[in-house]
Protein backbone atom coordinates (compact mmCIF):
# COMPACT_ATOMS: atom_id res chain seq x y z
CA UNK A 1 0.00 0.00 0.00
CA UNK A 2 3.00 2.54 0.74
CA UNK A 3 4.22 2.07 -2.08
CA UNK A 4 1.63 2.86 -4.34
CA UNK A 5 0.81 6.04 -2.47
CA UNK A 6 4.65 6.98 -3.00
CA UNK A 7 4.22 5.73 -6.80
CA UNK A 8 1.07 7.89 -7.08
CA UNK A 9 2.87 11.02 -5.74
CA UNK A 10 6.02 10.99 -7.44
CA UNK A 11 3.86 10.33 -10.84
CA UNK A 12 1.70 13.34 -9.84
CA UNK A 13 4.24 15.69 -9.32
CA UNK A 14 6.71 14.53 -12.50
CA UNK A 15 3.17 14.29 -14.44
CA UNK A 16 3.94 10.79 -15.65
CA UNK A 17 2.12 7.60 -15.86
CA UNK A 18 2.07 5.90 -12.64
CA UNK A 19 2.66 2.39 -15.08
CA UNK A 20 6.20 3.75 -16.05
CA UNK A 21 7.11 3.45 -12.17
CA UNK A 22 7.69 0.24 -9.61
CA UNK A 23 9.51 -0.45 -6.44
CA UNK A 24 12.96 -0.42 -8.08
CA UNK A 25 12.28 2.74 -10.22
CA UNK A 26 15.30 5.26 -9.01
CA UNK A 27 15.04 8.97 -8.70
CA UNK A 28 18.18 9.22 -10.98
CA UNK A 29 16.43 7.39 -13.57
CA UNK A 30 13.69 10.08 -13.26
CA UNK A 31 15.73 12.92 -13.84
CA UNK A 32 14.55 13.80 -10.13
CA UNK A 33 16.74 17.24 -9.41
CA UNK A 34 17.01 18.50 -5.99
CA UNK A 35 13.31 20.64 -6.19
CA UNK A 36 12.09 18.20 -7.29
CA UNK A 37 13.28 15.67 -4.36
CA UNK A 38 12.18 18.36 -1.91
CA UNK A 39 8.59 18.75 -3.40
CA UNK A 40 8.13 15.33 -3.59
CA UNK A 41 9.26 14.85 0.22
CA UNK A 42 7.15 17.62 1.33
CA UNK A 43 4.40 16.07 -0.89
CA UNK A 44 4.92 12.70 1.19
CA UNK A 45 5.31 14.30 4.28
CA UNK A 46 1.55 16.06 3.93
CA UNK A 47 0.38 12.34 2.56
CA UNK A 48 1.61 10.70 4.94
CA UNK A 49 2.02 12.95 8.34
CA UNK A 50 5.22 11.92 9.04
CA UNK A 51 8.74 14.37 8.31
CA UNK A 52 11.00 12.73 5.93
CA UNK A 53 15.09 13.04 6.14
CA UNK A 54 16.20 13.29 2.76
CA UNK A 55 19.24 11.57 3.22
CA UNK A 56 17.76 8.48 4.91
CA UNK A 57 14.73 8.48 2.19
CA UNK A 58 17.11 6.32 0.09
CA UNK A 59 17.53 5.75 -3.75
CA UNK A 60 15.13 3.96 -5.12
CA UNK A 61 10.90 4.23 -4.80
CA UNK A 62 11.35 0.73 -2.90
CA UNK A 63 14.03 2.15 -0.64
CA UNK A 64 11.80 5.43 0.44
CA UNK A 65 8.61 3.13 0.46
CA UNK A 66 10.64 1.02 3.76
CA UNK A 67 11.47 3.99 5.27
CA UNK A 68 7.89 5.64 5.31
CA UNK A 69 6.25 1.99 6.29
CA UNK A 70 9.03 2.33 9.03
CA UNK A 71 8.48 5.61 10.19
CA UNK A 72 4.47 5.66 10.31
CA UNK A 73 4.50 2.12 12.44
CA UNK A 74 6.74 3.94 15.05
C-alpha cells in the first residue's frame, strides 16, 4: 500500500504515468533534481504525516517506500 501512495505522488508531481514506475524505479532514472526531491518529500510528508530526512529516504521508490512503512508504524 506505501508504495503505491509513493508511486502515485512521485507520478503526480513529474506528471507521468504511474505504469512507467515500480519499487525499483530510481530517482536518478527520473531525472529527479534537488526541487524536485524536496517537493516530492514535502508532498509525502503532507500524505503521509510523518517528516521525511532526505538523506535516509534512500535511492530507489522501494528504498523510500521502507522507510515511510518504518516511520508511520513507530
Amino acid at each position: 500500500m506505501t508504495t503505491e501512495r509513493v508511486i502515485r505522488v512521485i507520478a503526480e508531481h513529474l506528471e507521468v504515468e504511474e505504469s512507467t514506475l515500480n519499487e525499483n524505479t530510481t530517482f536518478a532514472e527520473l531525472g529527479v533534481d534537488s526541487l524536485d526531491a524536496v517537493e516530492i518529500m514535502m508532498e509525502l510528508e503532507d500524505e503521509f504525516g510523518i517528516e521525511i530526512k532526505a538523506e535516509e529516504a534512500g535511492k530507489s521508490v522501494k528504498e523510500l517506500s521502507d522507510y515511510i512503512s518504518a516511520k508511520t508504524e513507530e
